[in-house]
Each structure stands twice: as C-alpha cells, then as structure tokens.
Protein backbone atom coordinates (compact mmCIF):
# COMPACT_ATOMS: atom_id res chain seq x y z
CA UNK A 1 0.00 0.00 0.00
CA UNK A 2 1.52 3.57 -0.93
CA UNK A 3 1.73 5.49 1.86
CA UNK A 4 -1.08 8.20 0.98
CA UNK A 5 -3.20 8.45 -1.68
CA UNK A 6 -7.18 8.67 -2.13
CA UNK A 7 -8.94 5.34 -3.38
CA UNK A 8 -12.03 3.56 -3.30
CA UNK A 9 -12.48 1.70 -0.01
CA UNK A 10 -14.82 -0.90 1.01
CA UNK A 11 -15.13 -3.49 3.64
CA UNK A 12 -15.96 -7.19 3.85
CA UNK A 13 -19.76 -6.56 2.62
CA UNK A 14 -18.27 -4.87 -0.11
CA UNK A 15 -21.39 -1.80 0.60
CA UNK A 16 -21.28 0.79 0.62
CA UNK A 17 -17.83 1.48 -1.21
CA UNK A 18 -15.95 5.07 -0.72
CA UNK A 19 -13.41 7.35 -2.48
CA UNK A 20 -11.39 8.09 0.62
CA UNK A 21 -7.89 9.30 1.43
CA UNK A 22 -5.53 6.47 3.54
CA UNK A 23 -2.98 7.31 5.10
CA UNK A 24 -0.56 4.01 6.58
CA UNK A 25 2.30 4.05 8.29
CA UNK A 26 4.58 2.39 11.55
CA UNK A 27 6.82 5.82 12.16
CA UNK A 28 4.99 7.16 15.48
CA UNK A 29 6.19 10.81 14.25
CA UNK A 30 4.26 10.61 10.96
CA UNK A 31 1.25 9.10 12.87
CA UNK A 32 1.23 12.44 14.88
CA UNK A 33 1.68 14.84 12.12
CA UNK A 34 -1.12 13.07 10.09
CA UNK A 35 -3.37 13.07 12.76
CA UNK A 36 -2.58 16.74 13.80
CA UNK A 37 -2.96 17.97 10.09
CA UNK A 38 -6.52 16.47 9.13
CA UNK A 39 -9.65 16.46 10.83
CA UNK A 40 -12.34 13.55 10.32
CA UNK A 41 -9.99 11.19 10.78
CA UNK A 42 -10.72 7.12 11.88
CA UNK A 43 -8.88 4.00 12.10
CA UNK A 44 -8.58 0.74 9.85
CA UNK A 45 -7.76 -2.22 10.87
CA UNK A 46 -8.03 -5.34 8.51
CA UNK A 47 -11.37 -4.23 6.62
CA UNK A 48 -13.45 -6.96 7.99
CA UNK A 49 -16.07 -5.38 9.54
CA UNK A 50 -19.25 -5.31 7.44
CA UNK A 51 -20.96 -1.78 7.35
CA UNK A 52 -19.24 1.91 7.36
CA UNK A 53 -17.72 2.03 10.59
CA UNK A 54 -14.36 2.33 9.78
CA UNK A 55 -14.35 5.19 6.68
CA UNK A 56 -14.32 8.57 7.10
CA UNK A 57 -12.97 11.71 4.81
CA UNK A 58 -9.59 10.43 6.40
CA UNK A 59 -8.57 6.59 6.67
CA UNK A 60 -5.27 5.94 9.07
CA UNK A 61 -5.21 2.37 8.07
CA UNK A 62 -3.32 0.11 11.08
CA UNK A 63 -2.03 -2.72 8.64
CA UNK A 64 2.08 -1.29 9.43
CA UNK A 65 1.74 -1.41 12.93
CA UNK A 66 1.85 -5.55 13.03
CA UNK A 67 4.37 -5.77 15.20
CA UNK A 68 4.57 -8.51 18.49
CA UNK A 69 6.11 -6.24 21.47
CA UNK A 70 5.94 -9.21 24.22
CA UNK A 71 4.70 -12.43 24.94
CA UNK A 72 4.77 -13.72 29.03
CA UNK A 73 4.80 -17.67 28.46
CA UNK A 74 4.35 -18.50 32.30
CA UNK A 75 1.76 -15.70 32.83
CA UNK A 76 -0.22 -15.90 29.20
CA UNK A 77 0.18 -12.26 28.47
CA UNK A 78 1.00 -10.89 25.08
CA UNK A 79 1.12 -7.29 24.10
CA UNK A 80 1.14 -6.60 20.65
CA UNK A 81 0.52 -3.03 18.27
CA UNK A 82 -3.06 -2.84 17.13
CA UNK A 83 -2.75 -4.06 13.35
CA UNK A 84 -1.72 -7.61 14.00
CA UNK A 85 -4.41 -10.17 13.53
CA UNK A 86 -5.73 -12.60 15.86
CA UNK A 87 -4.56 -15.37 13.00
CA UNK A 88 -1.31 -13.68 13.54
CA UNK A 89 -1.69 -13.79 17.93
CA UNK A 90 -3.25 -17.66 17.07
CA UNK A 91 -0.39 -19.06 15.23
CA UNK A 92 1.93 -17.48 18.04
CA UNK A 93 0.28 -19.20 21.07
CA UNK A 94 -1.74 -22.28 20.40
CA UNK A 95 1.75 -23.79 19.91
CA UNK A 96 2.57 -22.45 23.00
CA UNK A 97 -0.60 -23.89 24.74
CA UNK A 98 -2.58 -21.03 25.30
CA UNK A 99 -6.09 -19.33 22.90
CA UNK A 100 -7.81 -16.45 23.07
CA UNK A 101 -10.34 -15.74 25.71
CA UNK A 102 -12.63 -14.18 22.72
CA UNK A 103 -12.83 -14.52 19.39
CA UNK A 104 -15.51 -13.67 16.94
CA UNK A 105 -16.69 -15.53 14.29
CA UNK A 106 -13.41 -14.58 11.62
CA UNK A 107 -9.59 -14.74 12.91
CA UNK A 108 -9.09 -11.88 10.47
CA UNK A 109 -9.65 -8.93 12.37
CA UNK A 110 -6.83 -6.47 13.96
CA UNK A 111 -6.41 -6.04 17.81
CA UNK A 112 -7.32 -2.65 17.43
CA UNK A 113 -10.74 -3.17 15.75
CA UNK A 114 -11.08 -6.20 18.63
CA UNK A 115 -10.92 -3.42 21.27
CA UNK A 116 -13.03 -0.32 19.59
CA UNK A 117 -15.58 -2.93 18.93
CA UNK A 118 -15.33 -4.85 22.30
CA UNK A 119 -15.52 -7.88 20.25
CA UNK A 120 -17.50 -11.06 21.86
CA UNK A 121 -17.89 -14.59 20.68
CA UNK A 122 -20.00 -17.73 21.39
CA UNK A 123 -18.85 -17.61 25.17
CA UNK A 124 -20.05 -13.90 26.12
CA UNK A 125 -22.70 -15.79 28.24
CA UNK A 126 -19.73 -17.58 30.07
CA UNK A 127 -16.70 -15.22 29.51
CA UNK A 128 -18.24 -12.04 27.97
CA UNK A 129 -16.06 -9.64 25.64
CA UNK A 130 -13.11 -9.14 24.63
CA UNK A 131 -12.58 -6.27 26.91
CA UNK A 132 -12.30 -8.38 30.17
CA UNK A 133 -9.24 -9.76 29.07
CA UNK A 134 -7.65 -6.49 28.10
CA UNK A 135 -5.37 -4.87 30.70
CA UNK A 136 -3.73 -1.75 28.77
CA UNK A 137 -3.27 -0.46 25.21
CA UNK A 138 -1.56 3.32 24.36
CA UNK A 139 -3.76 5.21 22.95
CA UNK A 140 -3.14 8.24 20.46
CA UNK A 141 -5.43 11.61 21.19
CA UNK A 142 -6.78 14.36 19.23
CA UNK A 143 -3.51 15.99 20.08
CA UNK A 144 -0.77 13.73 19.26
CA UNK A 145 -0.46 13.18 22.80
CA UNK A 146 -0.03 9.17 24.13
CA UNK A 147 -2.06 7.82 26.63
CA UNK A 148 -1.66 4.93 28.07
CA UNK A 149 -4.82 3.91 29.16
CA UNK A 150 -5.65 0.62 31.72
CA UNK A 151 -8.36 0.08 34.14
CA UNK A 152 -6.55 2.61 36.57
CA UNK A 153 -4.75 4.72 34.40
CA UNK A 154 -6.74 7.23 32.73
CA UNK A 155 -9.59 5.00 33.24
CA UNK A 156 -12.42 7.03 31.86
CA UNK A 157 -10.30 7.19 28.19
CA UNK A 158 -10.44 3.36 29.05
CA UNK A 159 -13.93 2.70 28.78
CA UNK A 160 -14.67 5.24 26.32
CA UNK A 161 -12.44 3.27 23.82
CA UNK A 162 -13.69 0.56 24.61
CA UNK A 163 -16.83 -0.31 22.11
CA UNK A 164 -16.12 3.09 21.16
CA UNK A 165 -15.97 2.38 17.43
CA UNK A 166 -12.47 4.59 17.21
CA UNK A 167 -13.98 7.64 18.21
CA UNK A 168 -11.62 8.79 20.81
CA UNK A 169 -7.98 7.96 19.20
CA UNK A 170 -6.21 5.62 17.25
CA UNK A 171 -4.96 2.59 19.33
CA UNK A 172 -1.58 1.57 19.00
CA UNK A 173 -0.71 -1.49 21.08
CA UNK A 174 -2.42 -3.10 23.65
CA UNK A 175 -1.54 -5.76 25.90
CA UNK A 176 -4.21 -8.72 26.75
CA UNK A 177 -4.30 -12.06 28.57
CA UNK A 178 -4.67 -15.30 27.05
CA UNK A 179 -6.48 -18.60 27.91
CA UNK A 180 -4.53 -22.08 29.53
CA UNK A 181 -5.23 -25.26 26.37
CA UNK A 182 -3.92 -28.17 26.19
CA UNK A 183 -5.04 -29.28 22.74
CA UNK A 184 -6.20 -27.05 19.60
CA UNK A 185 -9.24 -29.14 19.28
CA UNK A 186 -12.91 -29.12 20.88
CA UNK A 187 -15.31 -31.34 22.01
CA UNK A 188 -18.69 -30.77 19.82
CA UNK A 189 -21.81 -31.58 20.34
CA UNK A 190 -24.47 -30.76 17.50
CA UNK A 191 -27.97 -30.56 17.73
CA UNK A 192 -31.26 -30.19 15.51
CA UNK A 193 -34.03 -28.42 16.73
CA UNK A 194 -37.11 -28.37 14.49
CA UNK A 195 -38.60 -25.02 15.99
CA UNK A 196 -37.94 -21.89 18.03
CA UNK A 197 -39.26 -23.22 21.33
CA UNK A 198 -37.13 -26.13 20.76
CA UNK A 199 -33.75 -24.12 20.28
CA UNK A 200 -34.37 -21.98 23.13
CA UNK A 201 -34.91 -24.81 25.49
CA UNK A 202 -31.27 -25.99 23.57
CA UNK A 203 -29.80 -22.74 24.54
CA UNK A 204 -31.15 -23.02 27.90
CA UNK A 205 -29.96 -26.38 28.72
CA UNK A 206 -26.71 -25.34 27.41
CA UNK A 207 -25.71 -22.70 29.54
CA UNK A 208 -23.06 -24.37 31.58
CA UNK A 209 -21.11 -25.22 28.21
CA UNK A 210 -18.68 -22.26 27.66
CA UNK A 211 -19.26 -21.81 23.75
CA UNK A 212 -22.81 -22.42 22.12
CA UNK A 213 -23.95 -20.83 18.32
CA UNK A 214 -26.90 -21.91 16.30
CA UNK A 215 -27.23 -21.85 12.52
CA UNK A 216 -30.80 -20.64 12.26
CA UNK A 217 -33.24 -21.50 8.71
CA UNK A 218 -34.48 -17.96 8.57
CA UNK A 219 -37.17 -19.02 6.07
CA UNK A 220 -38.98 -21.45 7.59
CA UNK A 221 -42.53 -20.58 9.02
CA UNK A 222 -45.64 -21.74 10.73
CA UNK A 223 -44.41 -24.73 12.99
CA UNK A 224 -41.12 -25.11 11.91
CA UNK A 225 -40.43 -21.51 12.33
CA UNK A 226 -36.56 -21.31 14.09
CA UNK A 227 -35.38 -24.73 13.00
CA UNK A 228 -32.35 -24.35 13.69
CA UNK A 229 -28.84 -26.82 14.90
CA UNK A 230 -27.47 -26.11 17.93
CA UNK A 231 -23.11 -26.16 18.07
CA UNK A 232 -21.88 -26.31 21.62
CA UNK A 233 -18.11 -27.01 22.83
CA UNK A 234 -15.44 -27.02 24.77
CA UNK A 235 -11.38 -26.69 24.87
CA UNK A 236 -10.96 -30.80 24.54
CA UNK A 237 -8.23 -32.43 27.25
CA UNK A 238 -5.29 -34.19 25.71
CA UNK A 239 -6.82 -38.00 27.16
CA UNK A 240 -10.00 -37.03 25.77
CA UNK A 241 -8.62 -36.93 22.13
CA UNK A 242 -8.48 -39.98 19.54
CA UNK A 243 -5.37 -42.10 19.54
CA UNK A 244 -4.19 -40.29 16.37
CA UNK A 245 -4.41 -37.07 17.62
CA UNK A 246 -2.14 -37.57 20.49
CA UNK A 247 0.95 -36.69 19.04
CA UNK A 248 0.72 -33.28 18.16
CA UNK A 249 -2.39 -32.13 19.88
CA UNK A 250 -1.60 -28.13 19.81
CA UNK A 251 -0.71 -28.41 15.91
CA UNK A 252 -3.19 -28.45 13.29
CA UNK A 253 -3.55 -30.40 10.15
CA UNK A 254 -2.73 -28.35 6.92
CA UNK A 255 -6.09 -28.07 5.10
CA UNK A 256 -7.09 -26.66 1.93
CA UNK A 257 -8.53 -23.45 1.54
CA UNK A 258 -10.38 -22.87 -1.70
CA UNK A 259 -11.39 -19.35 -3.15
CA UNK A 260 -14.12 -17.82 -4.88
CA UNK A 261 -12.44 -16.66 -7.74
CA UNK A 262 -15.21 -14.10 -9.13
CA UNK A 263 -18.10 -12.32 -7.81
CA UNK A 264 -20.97 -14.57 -8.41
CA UNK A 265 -24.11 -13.31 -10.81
CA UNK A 266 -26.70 -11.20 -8.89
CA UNK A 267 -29.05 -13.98 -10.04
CA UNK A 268 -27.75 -16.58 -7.65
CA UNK A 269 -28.25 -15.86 -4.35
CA UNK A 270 -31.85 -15.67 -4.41
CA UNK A 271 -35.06 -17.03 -2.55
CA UNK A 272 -35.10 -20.10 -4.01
CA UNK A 273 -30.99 -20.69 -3.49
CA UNK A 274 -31.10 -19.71 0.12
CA UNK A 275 -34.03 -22.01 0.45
CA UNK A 276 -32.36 -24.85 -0.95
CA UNK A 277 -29.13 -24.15 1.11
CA UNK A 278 -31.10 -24.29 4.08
CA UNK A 279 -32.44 -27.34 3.69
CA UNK A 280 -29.52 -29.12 2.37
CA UNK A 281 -27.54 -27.98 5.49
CA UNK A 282 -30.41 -29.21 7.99
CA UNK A 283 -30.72 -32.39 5.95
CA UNK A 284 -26.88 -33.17 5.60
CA UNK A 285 -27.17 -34.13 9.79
CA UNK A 286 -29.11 -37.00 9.99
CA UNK A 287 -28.74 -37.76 13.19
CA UNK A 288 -30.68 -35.75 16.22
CA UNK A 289 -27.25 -35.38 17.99
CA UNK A 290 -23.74 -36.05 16.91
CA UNK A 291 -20.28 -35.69 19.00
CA UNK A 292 -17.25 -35.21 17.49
CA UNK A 293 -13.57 -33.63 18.31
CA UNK A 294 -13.04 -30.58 15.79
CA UNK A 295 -10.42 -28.90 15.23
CA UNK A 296 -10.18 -24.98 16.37
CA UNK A 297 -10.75 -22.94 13.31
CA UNK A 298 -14.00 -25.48 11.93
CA UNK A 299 -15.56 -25.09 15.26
CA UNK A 300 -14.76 -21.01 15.50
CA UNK A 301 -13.77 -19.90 11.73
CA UNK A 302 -15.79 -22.02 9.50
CA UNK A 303 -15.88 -19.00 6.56
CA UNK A 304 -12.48 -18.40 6.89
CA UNK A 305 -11.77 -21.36 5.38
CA UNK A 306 -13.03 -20.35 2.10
CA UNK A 307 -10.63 -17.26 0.50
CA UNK A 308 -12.56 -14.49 -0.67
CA UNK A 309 -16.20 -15.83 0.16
CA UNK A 310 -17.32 -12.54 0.63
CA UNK A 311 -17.93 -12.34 -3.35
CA UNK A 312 -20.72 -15.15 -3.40
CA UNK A 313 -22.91 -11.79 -3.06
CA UNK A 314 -21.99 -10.45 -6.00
CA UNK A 315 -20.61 -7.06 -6.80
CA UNK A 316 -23.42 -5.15 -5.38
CA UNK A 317 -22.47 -6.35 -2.38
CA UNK A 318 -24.08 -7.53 1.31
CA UNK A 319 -25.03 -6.24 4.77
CA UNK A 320 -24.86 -8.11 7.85
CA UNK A 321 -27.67 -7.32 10.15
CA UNK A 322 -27.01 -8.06 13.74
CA UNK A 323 -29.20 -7.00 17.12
CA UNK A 324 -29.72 -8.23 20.44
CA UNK A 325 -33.17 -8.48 22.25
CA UNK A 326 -33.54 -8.92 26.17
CA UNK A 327 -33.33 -12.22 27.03
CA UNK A 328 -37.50 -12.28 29.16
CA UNK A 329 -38.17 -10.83 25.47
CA UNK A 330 -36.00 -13.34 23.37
CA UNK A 331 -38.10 -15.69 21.83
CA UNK A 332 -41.01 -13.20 21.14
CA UNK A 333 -38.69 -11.22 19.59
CA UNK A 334 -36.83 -13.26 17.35
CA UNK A 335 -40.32 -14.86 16.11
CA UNK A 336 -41.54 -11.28 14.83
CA UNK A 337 -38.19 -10.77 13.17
CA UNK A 338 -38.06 -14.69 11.53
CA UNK A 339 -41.66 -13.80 10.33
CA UNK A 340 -41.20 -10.69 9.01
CA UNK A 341 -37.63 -11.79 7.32
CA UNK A 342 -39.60 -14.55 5.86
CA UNK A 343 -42.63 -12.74 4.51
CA UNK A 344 -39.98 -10.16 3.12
CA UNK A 345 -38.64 -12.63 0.84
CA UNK A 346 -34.86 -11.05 0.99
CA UNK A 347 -33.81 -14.68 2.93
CA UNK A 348 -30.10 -14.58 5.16
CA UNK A 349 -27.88 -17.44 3.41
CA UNK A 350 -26.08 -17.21 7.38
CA UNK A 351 -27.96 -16.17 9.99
CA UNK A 352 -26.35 -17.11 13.06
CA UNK A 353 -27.90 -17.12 16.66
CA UNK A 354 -26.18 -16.35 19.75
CA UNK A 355 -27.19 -16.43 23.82
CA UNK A 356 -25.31 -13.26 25.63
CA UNK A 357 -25.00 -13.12 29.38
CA UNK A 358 -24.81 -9.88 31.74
CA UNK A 359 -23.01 -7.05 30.35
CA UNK A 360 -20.58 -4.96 31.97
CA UNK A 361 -21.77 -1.85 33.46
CA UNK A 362 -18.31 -0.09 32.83
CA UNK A 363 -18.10 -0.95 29.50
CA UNK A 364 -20.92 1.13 28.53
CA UNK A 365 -20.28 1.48 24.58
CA UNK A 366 -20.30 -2.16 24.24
CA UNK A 367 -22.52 -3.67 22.15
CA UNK A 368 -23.71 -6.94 24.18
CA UNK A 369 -26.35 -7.46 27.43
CA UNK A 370 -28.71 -10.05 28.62
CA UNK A 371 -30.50 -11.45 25.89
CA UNK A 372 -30.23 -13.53 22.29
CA UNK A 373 -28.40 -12.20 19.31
CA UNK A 374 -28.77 -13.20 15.77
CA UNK A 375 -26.32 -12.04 12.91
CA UNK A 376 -27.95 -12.09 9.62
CA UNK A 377 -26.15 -11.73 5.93
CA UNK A 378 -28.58 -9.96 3.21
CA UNK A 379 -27.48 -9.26 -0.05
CA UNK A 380 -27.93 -5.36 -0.83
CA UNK A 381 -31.33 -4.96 -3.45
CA UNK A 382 -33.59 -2.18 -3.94
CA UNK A 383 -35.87 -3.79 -0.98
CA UNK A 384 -33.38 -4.14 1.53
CA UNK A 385 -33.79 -0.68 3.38
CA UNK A 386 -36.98 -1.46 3.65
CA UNK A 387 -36.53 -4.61 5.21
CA UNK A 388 -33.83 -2.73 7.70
CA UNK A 389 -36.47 -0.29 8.64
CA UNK A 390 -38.75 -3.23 9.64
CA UNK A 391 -36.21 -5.27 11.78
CA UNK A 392 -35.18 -1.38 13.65
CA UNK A 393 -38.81 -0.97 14.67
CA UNK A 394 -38.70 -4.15 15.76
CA UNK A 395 -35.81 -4.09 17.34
CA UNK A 396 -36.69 -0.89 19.28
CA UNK A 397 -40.01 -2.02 20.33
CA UNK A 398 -38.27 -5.22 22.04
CA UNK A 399 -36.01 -2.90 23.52
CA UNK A 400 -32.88 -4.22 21.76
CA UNK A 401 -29.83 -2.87 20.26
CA UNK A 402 -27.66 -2.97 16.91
CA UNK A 403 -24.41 -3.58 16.52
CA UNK A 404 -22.32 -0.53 15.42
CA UNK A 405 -19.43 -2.80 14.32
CA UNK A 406 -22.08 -4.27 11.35
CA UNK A 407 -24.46 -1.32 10.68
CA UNK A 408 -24.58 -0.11 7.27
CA UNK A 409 -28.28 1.16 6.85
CA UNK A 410 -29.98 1.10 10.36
CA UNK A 411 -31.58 4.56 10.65
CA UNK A 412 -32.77 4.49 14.18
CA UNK A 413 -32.01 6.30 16.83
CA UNK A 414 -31.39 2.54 18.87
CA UNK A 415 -28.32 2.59 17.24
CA UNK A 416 -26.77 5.88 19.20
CA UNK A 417 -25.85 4.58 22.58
CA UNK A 418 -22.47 5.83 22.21
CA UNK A 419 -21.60 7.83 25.42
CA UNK A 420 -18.71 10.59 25.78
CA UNK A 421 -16.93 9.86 23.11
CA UNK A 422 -17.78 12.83 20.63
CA UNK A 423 -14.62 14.18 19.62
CA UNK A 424 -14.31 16.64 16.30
CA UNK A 425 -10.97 15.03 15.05
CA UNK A 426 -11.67 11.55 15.01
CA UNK A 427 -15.52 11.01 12.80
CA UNK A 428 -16.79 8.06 11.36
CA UNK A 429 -19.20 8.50 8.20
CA UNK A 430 -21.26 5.78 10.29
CA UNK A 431 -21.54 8.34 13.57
CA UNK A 432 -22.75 11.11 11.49
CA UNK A 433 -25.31 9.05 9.81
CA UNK A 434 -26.86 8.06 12.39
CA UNK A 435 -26.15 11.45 14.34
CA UNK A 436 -28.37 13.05 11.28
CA UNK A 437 -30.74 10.20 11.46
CA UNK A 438 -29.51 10.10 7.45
C-alpha cells in the first residue's frame, strides 16, 4: 500500500464502497503529524467489519503497525501493536498452549478493531467480551499526545475506547491475557431443533457449556419456524482426544482453503438458493445429535476457510444485520423478526444465533447485554432498506440494540448509545449518519 493516496475503499460486505484518502504508516512521528494535520480522521484495521464504521474523509489504516512487542509464556500475556491479527496472535500461542479468551466468528480482524468494537464470541454468556481480558493499550489523542490507558490509568479514556468504534484515538498497542489449552481441538456436540421453542430450550440447557452458536433457517414458518442446529463445545483435554491425535495435539492439520475466484451473478443468491441451502444444510445431519472432536478454526472460523467468500454476493455487495433483544423478550422477539424476514422474501444465506450473558456496566459502549443475538447476511437490493427499517422498529419495540461494528443502513435512533466519546478530530461517516438520522 503507498503510503497516501485517495482510493475507493470498502469493507468485507463490499457496501457501501468510498473514495477516501488512507494514510498508513509504523513511524509514530508521521502518525502524529497526520493526525494533527486532518480532521475527520478514523482507524482501519483489517477491513473486515461489514458496514461503514471504519471510513471517514480520512482513513489511518493500522495494517504497518503488526508488530509482536511481548509475549509472558508463564503468565499468558501478550502485548502486541493494534494491526496484527488474531490469525497472527493464534499461530503465536496455540503452539505455546494457550487461545484467546474471545474470538468472533473470523480470525481476520486487527487487535485494534477487537478493542473499539469490544468484540464477543460464542462464550459472552460464560466469559463475555473481549474487553475483560484487556489490561492496557496506548492510545493516540486528538492531540498527538499518548495515553496509556488501563483500568486505573486514565480510566475514563479506558472505557470510552472501549466499544467506542475509534472515536476517541487511534490505538496503538495493547496488551491482553490469554487462555490455559492443552489441545487445539474441541469437544462438539451438535444438535437439531425443528422449531424456536425447541432451540431456546437448547440454549437453555446449554448454559453451563462455555461456547454455544446456532445456525438458524431464517425461512422457515408456521411450525417449523426457528429450526435451527445447535453447536456447543469445549477446549478438549489431551486424554479425551483420539489415539491419532495424540501426538501433536496443539498443531493443526494443513487443510485446503479454496477461493471464490469471481463475484458470483446477482441472479444466484436468491429465494429459491437460500431455500435450498437451508435445507440441504439441515438435511446433511441426519442424526438428532452427533459428537465429534473438531479442530479450532471449523468449530470457530468455518468461513475463513473459504478465501474471498465474501464475493458469493456479487458485486453489489451484502449487509450483515445483527441486534440483540432482552433475554425475558427473546423468543417473542426473534419470532416477529423470523416472520417478518420470511414474509420479506430477501432470505439470510447465514444467519447465526447467539445467547449473551450480563453485560458490563463499565463498558458502557459495548454492544452486548442479557438477551439472544442473531447475525444475519442480506445481499444489498432495492428492498433491503426497507426490510432494515422493519427489523429497527422491531428491534426498538423489544427494547434491543444494533451492533455498530455491522451497521450499514440502520436509521434508528437505537443505534446511538455511544456515550462521551464525541470528539471533532476523530468522525466516522457511520456516527454522522446516524447522528443526522440520514
């Protein structure tokens, strides 16, 4: 990447795509002088978030600053700058015999955007975000000025930065702790549910598990509305393995990883397709419960196995839709959205359902609380917004929440529970949409 020049930007959804300057660099002094010389001004990581979070009339773009500072073996601390990846922190530590506390559903995604989204994975109900496990990072202000900035030490920049979506600085490094393994596989258990009632009692039943997702048919209605199969797991024990998986139990197996090599016709992906998909992927489990030992990156990064899969949208693009609805509320709720997803006929080819436990009251920008979250992927078409509008009344009636880190078309004011972290210099194009309600 030249070091600073205006091009067309987009991020994993590939919508909506910008002409925006970028700026990238690892010298700290050129960092300052960018920052002190341009207004509107937000961070990049990796460009795997999904809406417009991370543009703005002036892109600093983290991808230099991918350096490892530390790593505490006996204490499972690593501090790192913000543009490594957590593929990068993964192939680090698992060797080591150690995983992150939190990961979301891609390894892809810089430390940086990990922290200014306050990340969370299929654990929050057990482990919550990212942000527990994070005890520093240096922070760079509106004045060029370095903060370092822990749970003690200028605490309230802490928790401002934290879900704050970049809004208060560019991070730098932070340092984080890491989680005890002793294999880099997990012990699965899958389960069909053929309805909603069914898959909450699942979810229910599964709360003592640390990690549990669902893969959800969003098209299904009447009394199979919410079938669904239920993933739970845990970090698998070196005895609990199979015989040929003893030897090198914190190594993976080299795999494949294919790639879409074009963006597909706007033509596939389409009611019928996602239809068929959906029942091909409830059908290919025959069984009503299977258990099985599965490697770390199937269980937690199945897309990221597949290069480039972002373009199975076409060139037009996709939004991921993602909200959270108060758990007393939950399956009420995510009934009116199925429905109204259904009747819409704009069907999710992932939609992905989640169980979050108590938030934490410090980390007020984060995106998470009590409740159920599902994550759903629409490909952008002229009746999308109008679907959006429809799930954000919805949404808002439940009392639920969207998440910034996804947003690309949410209009609602729902979406503004930023708190104290307005700040001239550093702008998103996402934070003044939805500032101007636009």
């Amino acid at each position: 990447m030249k070091p600073n020049f205006i091009q067309k930007v987009t991020n994993w959804g590939n919508f909506p795509v910008v002409e925006k300057e970028i700026r990238s660099d690892d010298s700290l002094k050129k960092i300052r002088e960018f920052v002190k010389n341009h207004n509107e001004i937000i961070a990049r990581g990796n460009g795997r978030c999904y809406g417009d979070a991370a543009f703005s009339e002036h892109i600093f773009s983290t991808k230099r600053l991918n350096k490892f500072i530390s790593f505490d073996r006996l204490n499972g601390i690593i501090e790192c700058e913000s543009g490594v990846l957590l593929s990068e922190v993964l192939e680090v530590v698992v060797p080591q015999g150690y995983f992150l506390y939190v990961t979301p559903g891609t390894k892809f995604i810089s430390i940086g955007g990990a922290i200014a989204s306050d990340v969370h994975g299929k654990n929050h109900h057990a482990e919550g975000c990212f942000s527990e496990y994070v005890l520093e990072f240096s922070l760079l202000n509106e004045n060029g000025e370095i903060l370092n900035c822990s749970r003690t030490e200028n605490a309230e920049k802490f928790w401002a930065t934290i879900g704050g979506m970049g809004l208060t600085g560019i991070i730098l490094s932070a340092k984080f702790k890491l989680k005890n393994i002793e294999t880099a596989y997990i012990r699965q258990e899958s389960i069909k549910a053929e309805n909603l009632d069914e898959i909450f009692r699942l979810f229910e039943e599964s709360e003592s598990w640390t990690y549990s997702v669902a893969w959800i048919d969003c098209l299904q209605t009447g009394k199979n509305i919410g079938r669904s199969i239920l993933m739970r797991g845990e970090h698998a024990f070196r005895h609990q393995l199979p015989k040929n998986l003893h030897d090198n139990p914190l190594r993976l197996r080299p795999k494949l990883s294919p790639t879409v090599p074009f963006y597909f016709p706007n033509f596939v992906l389409n009611n019928f397709t996602v239809k068929l998909f959906n029942m091909l992927y409830f059908k290919k489990q025959r069984a009503k419960e299977v258990k099985s030992y599965i490697d770390y990156e199937t269980f937690f990064y199945p897309l990221d196995a597949i290069n480039d899969w972002n373009r199975i949208y076409g060139k037009s693009g996709f939004i991921q839709y993602q909200m959270v609805i108060p758990k007393a509320k939950g399956k009420e709720g995510m009934r009116r959205i199925l429905e109204t997803i259904a009747k819409s006929g704009n069907g999710s080819f992932l939609a992905v359902l989640k169980l979050f436990g108590k938030n934490n009251p410090e980390a007020y920008n984060s995106f998470p609380f009590e409740g159920y979250t599902l994550a759903l992927d629409f490909k952008v078409n002229s009746k999308l917004k109008d679907l959006v509008q429809k799930l954000d009344e919805i949404v808002e009636e439940f009392g639920g929440r969207i998440y910034l880190t996804k947003d690309a078309m949410s209009k609602s004011s729902l979406t503004n529970y930023l708190q104290n972290v307005q700040n001239p210099k550093f702008v998103s194009l996402q934070y003044k949409r939805i500032i101007n309600n636009i």
